[in-house]
C-alpha atoms as a PDB file:
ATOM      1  CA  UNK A   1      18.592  -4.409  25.926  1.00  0.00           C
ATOM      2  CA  UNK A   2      15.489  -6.101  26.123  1.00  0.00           C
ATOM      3  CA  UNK A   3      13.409  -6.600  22.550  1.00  0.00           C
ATOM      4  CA  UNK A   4      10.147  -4.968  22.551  1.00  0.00           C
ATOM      5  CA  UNK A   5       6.781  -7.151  22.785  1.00  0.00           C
ATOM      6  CA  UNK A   6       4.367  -7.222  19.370  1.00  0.00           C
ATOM      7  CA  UNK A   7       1.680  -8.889  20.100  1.00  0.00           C
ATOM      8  CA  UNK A   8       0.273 -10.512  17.031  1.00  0.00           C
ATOM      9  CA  UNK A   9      -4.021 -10.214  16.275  1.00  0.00           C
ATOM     10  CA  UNK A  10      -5.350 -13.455  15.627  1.00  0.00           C
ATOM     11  CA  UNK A  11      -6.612 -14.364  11.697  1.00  0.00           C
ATOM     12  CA  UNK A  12     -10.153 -14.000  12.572  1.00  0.00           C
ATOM     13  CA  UNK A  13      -9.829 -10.529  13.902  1.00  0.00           C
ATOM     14  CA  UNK A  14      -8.638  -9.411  10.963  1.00  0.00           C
ATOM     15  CA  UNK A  15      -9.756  -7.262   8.605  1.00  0.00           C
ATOM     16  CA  UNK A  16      -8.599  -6.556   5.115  1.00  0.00           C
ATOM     17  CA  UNK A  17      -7.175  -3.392   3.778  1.00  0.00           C
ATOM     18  CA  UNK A  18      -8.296  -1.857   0.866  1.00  0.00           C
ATOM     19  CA  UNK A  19      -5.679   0.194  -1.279  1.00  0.00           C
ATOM     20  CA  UNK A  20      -6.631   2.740  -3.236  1.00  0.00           C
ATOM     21  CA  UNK A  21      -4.757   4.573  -6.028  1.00  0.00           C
ATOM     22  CA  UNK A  22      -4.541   7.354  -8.511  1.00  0.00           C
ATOM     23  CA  UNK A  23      -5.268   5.736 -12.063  1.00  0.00           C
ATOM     24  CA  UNK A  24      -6.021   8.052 -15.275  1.00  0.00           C
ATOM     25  CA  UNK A  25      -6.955  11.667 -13.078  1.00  0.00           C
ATOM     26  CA  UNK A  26      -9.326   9.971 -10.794  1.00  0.00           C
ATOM     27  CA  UNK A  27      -8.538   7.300  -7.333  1.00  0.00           C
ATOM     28  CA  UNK A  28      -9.585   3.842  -7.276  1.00  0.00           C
ATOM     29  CA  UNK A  29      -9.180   0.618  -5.853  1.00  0.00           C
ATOM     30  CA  UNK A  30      -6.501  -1.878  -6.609  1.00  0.00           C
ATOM     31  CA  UNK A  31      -8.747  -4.380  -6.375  1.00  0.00           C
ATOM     32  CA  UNK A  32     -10.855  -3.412  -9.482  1.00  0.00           C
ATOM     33  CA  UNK A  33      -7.962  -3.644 -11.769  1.00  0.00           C
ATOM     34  CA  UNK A  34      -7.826  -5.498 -14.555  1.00  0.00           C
ATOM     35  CA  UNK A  35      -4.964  -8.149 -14.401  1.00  0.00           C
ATOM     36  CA  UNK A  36      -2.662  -5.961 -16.384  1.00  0.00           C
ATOM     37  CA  UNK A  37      -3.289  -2.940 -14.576  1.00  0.00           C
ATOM     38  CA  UNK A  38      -2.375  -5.034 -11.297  1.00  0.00           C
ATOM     39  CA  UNK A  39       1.142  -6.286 -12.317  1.00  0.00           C
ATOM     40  CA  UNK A  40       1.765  -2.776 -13.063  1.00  0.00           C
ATOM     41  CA  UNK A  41       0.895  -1.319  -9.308  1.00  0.00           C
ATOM     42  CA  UNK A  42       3.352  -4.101  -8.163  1.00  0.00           C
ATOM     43  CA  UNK A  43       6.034  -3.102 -10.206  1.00  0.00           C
ATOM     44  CA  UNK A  44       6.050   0.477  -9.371  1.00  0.00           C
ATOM     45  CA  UNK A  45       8.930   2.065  -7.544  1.00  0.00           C
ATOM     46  CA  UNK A  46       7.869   3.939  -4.456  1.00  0.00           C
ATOM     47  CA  UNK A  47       9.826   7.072  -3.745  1.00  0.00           C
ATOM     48  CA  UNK A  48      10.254   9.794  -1.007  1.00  0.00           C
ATOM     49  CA  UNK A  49      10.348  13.335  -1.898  1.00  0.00           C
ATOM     50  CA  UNK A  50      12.783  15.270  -0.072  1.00  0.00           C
ATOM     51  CA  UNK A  51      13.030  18.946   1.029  1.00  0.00           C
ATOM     52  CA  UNK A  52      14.200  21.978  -0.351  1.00  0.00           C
ATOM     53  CA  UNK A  53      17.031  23.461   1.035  1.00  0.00           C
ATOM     54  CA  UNK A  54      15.844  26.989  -0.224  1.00  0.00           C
END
Protein backbone atom coordinates (compact mmCIF):
# COMPACT_ATOMS: atom_id res chain seq x y z
CA UNK A 1 0.00 0.00 0.00
CA UNK A 2 1.24 3.19 -0.92
CA UNK A 3 1.05 6.17 1.98
CA UNK A 4 -1.03 9.00 0.99
CA UNK A 5 0.66 12.51 0.00
CA UNK A 6 0.02 15.69 2.63
CA UNK A 7 1.35 18.34 1.31
CA UNK A 8 2.41 20.74 3.98
CA UNK A 9 1.42 24.97 3.52
CA UNK A 10 4.35 26.95 3.99
CA UNK A 11 4.64 29.31 7.49
CA UNK A 12 3.86 32.40 5.66
CA UNK A 13 0.64 31.17 4.25
CA UNK A 14 -0.60 30.60 7.32
CA UNK A 15 -3.13 31.91 9.15
CA UNK A 16 -4.03 31.59 12.77
CA UNK A 17 -7.08 30.05 14.23
CA UNK A 18 -9.06 31.60 16.63
CA UNK A 19 -10.93 29.32 19.26
CA UNK A 20 -13.78 30.30 20.72
CA UNK A 21 -15.61 28.93 23.79
CA UNK A 22 -18.58 28.90 26.06
CA UNK A 23 -17.48 30.77 29.37
CA UNK A 24 -20.20 31.93 32.11
CA UNK A 25 -23.66 31.65 29.51
CA UNK A 26 -22.09 33.60 26.79
CA UNK A 27 -18.98 32.41 23.85
CA UNK A 28 -15.72 33.97 23.73
CA UNK A 29 -12.34 33.76 22.68
CA UNK A 30 -9.58 31.82 24.29
CA UNK A 31 -7.42 34.32 23.62
CA UNK A 32 -9.01 36.96 25.97
CA UNK A 33 -8.60 34.83 28.97
CA UNK A 34 -7.06 35.73 31.80
CA UNK A 35 -4.02 33.41 32.60
CA UNK A 36 -6.05 31.36 34.99
CA UNK A 37 -8.92 30.99 32.88
CA UNK A 38 -6.38 29.63 30.12
CA UNK A 39 -4.75 26.75 32.13
CA UNK A 40 -8.19 25.76 32.79
CA UNK A 41 -9.35 25.38 28.85
CA UNK A 42 -6.14 23.21 28.60
CA UNK A 43 -6.95 21.02 31.22
CA UNK A 44 -10.38 20.19 30.19
CA UNK A 45 -11.33 16.71 29.11
CA UNK A 46 -13.00 16.62 25.74
CA UNK A 47 -15.73 14.05 25.39
CA UNK A 48 -18.05 12.48 22.70
CA UNK A 49 -21.61 12.03 23.35
CA UNK A 50 -22.97 8.91 22.13
CA UNK A 51 -26.43 7.78 20.90
CA UNK A 52 -29.40 6.52 22.35
CA UNK A 53 -30.30 3.22 21.69
CA UNK A 54 -34.07 4.08 22.35
Amino acid sequence: MSQAHHDTLPTERRQRCEVWTRVMGYHRPVSQFNLGKRAEHRERRHFTEQASSH
